[in-house]
PDB file of N, CA and C in Angstrom:
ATOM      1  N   UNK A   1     -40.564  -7.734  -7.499  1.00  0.00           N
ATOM      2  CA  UNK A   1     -39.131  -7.962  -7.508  1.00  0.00           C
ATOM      3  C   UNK A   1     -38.500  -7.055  -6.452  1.00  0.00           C
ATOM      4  N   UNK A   2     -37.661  -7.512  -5.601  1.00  0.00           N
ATOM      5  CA  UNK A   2     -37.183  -7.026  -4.482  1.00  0.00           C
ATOM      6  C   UNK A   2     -35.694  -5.696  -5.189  1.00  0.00           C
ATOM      7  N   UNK A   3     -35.338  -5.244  -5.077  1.00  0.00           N
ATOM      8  CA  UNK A   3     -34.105  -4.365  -5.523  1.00  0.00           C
ATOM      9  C   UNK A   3     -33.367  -3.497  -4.497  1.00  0.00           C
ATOM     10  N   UNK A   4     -32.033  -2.996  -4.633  1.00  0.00           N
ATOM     11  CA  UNK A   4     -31.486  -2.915  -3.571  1.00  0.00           C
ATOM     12  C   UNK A   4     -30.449  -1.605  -3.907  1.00  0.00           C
ATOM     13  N   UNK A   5     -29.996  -0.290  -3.758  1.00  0.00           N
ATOM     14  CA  UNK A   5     -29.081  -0.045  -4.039  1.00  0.00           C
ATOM     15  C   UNK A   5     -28.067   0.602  -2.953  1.00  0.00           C
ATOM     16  N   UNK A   6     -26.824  -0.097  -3.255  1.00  0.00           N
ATOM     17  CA  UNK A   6     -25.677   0.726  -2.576  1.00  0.00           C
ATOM     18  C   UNK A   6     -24.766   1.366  -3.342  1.00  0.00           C
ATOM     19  N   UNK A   7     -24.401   2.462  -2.282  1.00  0.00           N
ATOM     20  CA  UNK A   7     -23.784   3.656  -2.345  1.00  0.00           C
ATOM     21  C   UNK A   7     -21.942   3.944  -2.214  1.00  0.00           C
ATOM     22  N   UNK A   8     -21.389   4.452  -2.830  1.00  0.00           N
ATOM     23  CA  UNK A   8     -20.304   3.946  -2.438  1.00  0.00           C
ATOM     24  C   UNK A   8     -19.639   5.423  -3.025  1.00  0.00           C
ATOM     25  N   UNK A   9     -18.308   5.865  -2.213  1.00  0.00           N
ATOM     26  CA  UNK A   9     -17.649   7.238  -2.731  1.00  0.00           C
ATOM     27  C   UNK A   9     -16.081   6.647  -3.319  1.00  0.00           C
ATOM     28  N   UNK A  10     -16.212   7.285  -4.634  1.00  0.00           N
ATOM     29  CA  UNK A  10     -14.796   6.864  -5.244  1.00  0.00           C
ATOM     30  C   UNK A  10     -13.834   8.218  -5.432  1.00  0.00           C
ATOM     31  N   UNK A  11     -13.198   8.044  -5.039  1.00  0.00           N
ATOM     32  CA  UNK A  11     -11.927   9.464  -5.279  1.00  0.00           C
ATOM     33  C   UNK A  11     -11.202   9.293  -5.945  1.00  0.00           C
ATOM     34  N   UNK A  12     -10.959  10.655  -6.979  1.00  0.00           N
ATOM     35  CA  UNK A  12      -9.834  10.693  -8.091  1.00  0.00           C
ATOM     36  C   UNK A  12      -9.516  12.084  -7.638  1.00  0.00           C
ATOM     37  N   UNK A  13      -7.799  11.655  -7.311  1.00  0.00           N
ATOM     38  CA  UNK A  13      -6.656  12.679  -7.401  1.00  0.00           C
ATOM     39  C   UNK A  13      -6.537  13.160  -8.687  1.00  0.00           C
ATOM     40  N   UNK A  14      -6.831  12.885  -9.622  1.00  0.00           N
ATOM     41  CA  UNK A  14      -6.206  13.478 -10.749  1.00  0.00           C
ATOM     42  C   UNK A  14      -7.872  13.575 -12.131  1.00  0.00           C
ATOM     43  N   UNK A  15      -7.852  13.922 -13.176  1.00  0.00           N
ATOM     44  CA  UNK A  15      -8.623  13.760 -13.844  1.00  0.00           C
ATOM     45  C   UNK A  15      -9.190  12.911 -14.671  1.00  0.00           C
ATOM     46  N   UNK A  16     -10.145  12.200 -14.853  1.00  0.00           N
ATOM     47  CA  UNK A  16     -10.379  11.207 -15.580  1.00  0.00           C
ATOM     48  C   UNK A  16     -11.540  11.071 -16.340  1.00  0.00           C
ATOM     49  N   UNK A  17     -11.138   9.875 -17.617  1.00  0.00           N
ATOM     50  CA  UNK A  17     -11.962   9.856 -18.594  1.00  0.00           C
ATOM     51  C   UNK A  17     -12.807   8.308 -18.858  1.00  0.00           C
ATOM     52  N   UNK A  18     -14.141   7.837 -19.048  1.00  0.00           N
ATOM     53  CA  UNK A  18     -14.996   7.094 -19.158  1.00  0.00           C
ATOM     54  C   UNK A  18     -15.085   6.682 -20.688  1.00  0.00           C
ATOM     55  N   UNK A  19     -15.211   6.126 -20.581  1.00  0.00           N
ATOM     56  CA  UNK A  19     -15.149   5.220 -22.464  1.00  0.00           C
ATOM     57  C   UNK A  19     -16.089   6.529 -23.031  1.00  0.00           C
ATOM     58  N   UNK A  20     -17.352   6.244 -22.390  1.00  0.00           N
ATOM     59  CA  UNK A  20     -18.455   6.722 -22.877  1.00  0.00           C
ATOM     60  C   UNK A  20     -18.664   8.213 -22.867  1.00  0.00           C
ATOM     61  N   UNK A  21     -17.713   8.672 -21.965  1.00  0.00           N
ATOM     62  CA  UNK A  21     -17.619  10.242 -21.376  1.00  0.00           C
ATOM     63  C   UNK A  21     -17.292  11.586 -22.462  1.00  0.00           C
ATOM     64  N   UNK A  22     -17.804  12.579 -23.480  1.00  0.00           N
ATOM     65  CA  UNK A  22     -17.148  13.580 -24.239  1.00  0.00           C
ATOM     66  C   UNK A  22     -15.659  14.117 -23.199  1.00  0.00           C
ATOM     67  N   UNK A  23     -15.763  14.511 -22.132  1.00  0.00           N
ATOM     68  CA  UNK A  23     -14.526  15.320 -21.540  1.00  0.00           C
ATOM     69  C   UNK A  23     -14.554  14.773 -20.092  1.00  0.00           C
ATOM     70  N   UNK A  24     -13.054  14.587 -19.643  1.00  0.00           N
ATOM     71  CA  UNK A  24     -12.692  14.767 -18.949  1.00  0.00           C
ATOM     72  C   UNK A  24     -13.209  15.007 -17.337  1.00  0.00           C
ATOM     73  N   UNK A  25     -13.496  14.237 -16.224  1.00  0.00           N
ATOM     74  CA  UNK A  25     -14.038  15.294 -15.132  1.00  0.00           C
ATOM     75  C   UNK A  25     -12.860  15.339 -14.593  1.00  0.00           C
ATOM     76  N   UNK A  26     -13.115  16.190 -13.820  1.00  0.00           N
ATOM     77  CA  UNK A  26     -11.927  16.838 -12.601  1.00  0.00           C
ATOM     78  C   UNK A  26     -11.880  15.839 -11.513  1.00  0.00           C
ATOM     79  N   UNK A  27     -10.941  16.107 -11.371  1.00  0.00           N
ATOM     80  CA  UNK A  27     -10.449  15.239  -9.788  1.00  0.00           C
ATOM     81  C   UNK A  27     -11.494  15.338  -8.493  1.00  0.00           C
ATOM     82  N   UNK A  28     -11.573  14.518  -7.773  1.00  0.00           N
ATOM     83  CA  UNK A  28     -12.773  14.803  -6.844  1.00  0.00           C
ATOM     84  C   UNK A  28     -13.059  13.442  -6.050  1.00  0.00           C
ATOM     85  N   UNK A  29     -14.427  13.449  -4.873  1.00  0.00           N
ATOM     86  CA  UNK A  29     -14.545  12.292  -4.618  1.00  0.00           C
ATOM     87  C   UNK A  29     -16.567  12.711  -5.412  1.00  0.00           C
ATOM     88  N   UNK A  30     -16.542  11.572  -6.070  1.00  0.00           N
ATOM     89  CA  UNK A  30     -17.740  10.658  -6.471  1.00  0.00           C
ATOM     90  C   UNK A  30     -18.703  10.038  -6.139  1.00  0.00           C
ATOM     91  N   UNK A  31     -20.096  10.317  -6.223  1.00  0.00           N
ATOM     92  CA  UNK A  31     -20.586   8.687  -5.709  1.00  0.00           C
ATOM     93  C   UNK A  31     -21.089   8.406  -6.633  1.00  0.00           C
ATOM     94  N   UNK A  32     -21.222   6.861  -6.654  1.00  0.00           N
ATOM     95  CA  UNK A  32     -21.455   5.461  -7.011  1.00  0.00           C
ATOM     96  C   UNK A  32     -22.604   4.688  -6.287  1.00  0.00           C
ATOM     97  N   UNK A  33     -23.854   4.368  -7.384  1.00  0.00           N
ATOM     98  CA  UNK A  33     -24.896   3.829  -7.201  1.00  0.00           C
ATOM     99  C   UNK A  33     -24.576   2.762  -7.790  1.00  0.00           C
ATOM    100  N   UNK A  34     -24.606   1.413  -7.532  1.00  0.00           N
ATOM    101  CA  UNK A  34     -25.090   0.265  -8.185  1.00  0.00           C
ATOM    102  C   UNK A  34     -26.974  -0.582  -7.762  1.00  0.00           C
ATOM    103  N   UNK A  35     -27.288  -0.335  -8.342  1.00  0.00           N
ATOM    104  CA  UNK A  35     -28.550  -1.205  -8.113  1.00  0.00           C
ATOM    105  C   UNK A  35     -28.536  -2.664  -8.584  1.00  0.00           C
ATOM    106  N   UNK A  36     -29.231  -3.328  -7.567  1.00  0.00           N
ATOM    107  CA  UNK A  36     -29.447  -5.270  -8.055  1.00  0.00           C
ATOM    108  C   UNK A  36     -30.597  -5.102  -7.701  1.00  0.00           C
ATOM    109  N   UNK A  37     -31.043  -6.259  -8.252  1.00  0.00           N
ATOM    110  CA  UNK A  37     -32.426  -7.622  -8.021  1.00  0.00           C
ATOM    111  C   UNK A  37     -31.967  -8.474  -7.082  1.00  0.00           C
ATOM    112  N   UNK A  38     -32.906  -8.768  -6.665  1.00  0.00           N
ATOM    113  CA  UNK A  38     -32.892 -10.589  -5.427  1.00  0.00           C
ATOM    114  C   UNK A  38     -33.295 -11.671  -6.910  1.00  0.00           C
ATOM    115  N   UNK A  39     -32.324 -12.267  -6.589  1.00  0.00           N
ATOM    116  CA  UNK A  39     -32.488 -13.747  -7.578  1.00  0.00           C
ATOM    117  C   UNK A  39     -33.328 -14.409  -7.159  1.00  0.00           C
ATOM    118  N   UNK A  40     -34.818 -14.754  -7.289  1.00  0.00           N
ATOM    119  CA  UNK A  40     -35.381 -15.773  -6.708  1.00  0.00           C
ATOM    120  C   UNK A  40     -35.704 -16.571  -7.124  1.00  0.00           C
ATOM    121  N   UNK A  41     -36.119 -17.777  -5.731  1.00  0.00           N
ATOM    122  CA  UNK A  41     -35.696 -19.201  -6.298  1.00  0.00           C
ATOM    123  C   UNK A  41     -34.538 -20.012  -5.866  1.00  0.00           C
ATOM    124  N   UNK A  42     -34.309 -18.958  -5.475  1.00  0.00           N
ATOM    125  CA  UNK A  42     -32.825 -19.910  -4.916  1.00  0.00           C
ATOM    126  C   UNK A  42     -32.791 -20.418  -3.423  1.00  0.00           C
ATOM    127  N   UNK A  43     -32.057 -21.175  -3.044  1.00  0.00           N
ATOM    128  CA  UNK A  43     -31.815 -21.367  -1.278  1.00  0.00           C
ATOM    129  C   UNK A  43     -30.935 -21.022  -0.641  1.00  0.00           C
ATOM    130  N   UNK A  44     -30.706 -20.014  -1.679  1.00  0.00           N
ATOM    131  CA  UNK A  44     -29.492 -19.013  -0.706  1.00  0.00           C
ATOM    132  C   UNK A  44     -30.112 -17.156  -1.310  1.00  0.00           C
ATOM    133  N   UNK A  45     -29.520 -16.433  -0.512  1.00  0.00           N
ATOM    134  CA  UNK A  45     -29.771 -14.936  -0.908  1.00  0.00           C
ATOM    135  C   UNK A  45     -28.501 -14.634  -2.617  1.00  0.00           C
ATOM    136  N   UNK A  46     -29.345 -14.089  -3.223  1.00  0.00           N
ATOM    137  CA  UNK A  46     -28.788 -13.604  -4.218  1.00  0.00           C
ATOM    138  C   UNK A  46     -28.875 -12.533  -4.868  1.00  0.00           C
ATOM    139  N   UNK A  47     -27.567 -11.532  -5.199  1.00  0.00           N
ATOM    140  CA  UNK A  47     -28.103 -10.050  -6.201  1.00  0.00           C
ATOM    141  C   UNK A  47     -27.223  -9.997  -7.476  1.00  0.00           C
ATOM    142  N   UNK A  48     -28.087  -9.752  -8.376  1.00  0.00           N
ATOM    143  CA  UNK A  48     -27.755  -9.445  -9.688  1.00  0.00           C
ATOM    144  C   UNK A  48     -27.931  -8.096 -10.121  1.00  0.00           C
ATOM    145  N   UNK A  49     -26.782  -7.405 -10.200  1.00  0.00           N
ATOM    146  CA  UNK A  49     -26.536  -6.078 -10.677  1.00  0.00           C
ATOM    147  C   UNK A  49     -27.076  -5.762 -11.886  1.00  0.00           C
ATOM    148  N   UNK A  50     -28.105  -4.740 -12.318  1.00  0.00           N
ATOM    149  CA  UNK A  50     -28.591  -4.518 -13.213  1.00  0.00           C
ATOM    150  C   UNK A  50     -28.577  -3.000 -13.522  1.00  0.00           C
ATOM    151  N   UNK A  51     -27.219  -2.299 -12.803  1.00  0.00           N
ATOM    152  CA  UNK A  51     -27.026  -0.913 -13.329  1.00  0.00           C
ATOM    153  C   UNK A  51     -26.255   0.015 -12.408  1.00  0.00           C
ATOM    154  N   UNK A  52     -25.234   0.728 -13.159  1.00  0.00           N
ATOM    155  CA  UNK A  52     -24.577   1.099 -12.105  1.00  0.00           C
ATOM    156  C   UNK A  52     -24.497   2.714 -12.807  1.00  0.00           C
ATOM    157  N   UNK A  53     -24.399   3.572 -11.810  1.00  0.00           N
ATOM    158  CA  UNK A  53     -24.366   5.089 -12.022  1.00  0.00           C
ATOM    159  C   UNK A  53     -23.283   5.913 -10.973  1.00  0.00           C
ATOM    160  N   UNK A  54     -23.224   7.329 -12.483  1.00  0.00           N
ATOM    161  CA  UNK A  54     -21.761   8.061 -11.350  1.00  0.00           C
ATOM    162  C   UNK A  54     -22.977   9.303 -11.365  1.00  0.00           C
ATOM    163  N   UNK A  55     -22.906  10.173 -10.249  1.00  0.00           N
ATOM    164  CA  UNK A  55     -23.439  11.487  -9.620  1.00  0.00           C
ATOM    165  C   UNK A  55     -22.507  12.515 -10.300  1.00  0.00           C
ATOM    166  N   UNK A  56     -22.789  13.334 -10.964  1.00  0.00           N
ATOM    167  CA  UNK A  56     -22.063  14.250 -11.763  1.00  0.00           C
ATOM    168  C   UNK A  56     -22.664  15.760 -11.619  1.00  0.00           C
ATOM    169  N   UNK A  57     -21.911  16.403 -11.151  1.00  0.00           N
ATOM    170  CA  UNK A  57     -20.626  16.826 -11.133  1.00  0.00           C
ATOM    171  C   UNK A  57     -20.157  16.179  -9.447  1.00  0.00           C
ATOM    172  N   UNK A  58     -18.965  16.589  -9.122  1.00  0.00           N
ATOM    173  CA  UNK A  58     -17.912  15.517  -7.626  1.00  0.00           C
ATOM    174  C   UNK A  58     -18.915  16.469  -6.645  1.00  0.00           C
ATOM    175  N   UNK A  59     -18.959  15.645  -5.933  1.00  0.00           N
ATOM    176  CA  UNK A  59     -19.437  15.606  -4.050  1.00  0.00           C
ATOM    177  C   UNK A  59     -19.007  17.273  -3.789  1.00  0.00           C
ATOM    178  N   UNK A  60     -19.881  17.827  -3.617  1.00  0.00           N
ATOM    179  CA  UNK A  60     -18.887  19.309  -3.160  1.00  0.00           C
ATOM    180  C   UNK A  60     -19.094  20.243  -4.147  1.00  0.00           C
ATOM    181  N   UNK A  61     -19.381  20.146  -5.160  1.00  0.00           N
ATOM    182  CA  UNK A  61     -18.962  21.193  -6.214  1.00  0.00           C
ATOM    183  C   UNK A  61     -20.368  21.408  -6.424  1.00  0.00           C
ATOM    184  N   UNK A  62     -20.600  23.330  -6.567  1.00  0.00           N
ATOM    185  CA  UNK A  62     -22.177  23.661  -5.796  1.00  0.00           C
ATOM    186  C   UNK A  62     -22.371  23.764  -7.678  1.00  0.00           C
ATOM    187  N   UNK A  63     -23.689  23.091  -7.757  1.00  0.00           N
ATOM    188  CA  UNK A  63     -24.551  23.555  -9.808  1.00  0.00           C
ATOM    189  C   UNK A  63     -25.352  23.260  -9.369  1.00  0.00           C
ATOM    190  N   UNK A  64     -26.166  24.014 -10.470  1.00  0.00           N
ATOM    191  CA  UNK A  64     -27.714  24.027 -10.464  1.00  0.00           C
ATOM    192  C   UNK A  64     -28.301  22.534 -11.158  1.00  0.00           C
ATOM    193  N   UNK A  65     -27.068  21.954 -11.954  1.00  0.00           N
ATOM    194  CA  UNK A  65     -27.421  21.136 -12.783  1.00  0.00           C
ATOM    195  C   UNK A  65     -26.758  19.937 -12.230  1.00  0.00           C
ATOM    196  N   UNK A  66     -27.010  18.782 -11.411  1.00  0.00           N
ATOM    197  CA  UNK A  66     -26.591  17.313 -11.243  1.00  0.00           C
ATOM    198  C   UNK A  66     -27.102  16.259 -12.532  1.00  0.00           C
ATOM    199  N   UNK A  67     -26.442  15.192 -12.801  1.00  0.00           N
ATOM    200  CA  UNK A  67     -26.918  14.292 -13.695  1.00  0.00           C
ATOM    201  C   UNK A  67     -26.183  13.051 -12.707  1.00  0.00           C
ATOM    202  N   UNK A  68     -27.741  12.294 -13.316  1.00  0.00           N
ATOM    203  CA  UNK A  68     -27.021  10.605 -12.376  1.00  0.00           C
ATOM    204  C   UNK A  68     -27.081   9.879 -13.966  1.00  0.00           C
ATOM    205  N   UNK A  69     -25.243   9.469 -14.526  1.00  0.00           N
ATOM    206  CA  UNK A  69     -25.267   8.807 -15.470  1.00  0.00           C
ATOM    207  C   UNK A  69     -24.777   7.349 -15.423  1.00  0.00           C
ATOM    208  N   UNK A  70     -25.571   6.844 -16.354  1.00  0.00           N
ATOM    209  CA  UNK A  70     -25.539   5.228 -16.300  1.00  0.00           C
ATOM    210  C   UNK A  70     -23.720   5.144 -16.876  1.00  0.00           C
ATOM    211  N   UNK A  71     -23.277   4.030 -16.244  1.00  0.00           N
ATOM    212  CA  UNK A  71     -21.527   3.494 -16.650  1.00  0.00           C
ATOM    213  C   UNK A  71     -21.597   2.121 -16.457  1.00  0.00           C
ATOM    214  N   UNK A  72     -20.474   1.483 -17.563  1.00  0.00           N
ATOM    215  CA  UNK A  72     -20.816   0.432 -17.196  1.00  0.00           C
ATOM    216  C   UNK A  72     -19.914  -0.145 -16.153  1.00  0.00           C
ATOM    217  N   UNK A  73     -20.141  -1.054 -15.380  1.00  0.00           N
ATOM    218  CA  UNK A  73     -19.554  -1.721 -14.017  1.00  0.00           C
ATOM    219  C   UNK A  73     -17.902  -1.625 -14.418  1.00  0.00           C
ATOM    220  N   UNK A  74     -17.572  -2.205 -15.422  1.00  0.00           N
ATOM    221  CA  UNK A  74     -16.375  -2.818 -15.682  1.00  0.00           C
ATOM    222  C   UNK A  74     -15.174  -1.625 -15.950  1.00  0.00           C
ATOM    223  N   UNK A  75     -15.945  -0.471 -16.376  1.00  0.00           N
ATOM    224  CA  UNK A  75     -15.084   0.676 -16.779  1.00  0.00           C
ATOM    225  C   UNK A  75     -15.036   1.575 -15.685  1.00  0.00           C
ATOM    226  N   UNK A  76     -15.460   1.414 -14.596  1.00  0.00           N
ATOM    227  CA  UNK A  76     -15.603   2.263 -13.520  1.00  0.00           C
ATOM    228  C   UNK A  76     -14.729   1.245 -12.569  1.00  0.00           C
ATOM    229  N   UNK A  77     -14.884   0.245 -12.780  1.00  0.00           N
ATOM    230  CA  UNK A  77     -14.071  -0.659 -11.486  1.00  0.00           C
ATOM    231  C   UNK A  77     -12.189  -0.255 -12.313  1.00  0.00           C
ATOM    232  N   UNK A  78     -12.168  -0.303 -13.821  1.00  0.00           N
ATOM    233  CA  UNK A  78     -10.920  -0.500 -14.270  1.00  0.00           C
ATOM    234  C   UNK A  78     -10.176   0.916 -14.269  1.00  0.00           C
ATOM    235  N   UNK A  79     -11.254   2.405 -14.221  1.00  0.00           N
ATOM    236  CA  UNK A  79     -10.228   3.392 -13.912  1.00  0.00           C
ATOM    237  C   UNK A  79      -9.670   3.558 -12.390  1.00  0.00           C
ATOM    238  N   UNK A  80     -11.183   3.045 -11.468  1.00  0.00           N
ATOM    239  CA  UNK A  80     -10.631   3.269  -9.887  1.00  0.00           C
ATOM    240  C   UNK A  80      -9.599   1.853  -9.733  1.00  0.00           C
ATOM    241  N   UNK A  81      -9.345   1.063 -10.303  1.00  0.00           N
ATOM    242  CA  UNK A  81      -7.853   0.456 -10.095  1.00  0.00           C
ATOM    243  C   UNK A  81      -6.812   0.830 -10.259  1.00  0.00           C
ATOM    244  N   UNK A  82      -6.487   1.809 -11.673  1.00  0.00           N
ATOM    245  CA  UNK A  82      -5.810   2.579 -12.007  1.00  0.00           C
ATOM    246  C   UNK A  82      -5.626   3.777 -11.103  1.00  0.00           C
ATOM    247  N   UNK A  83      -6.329   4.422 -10.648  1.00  0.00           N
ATOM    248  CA  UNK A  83      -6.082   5.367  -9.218  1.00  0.00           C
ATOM    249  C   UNK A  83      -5.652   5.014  -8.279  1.00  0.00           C
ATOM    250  N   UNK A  84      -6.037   3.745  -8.148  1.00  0.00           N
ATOM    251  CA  UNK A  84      -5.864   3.516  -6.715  1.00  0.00           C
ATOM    252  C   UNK A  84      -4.147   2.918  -6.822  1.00  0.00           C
ATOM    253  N   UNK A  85      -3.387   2.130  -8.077  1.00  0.00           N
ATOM    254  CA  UNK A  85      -2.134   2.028  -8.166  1.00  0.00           C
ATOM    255  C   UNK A  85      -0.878   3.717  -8.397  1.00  0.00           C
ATOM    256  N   UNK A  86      -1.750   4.620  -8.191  1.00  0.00           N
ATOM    257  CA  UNK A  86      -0.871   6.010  -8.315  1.00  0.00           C
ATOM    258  C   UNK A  86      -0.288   6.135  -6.944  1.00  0.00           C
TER     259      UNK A  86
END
């Protein structure tokens, strides 16, 4: 199975919270992994997203300790809409 992931940096001015999240992170810029599959079989190119992750703690901020946690697509697209209307 072929798989693919892109990378992408999301910025929050202000602090924010994840359904799934105990507290709060700080304002910052983010990155954003989504990984897909190639659909095959088909006669055209196709990807099906099968997981998307935030890099924790923000871009910049020096720990000994990083975590890459799984989120789901829909709650990460619906707070960076909400940022992005501030």
């Amino acid at each position: 199975m072929t798989t693919r992931t892109t990378q992408s940096i999301v910025r929050f001015q202000t602090a924010f919270l994840l359904p799934d999240f105990v507290e709060p992170q700080p304002p910052g810029d983010y990155q954003v992994d989504r990984d897909e599959e190639l659909i095959e079989g088909l006669s055209w190119i196709a990807w099906k997203r099968v997981g998307t992750f935030i890099h924790l703690p923000a871009i910049g901020v020096r720990t000994a300790i990083r975590q890459l946690v799984p989120i789901d697509p829909a709650q990460i697209d619906a707070v960076t809409e909400k940022e992005n209307q501030r």
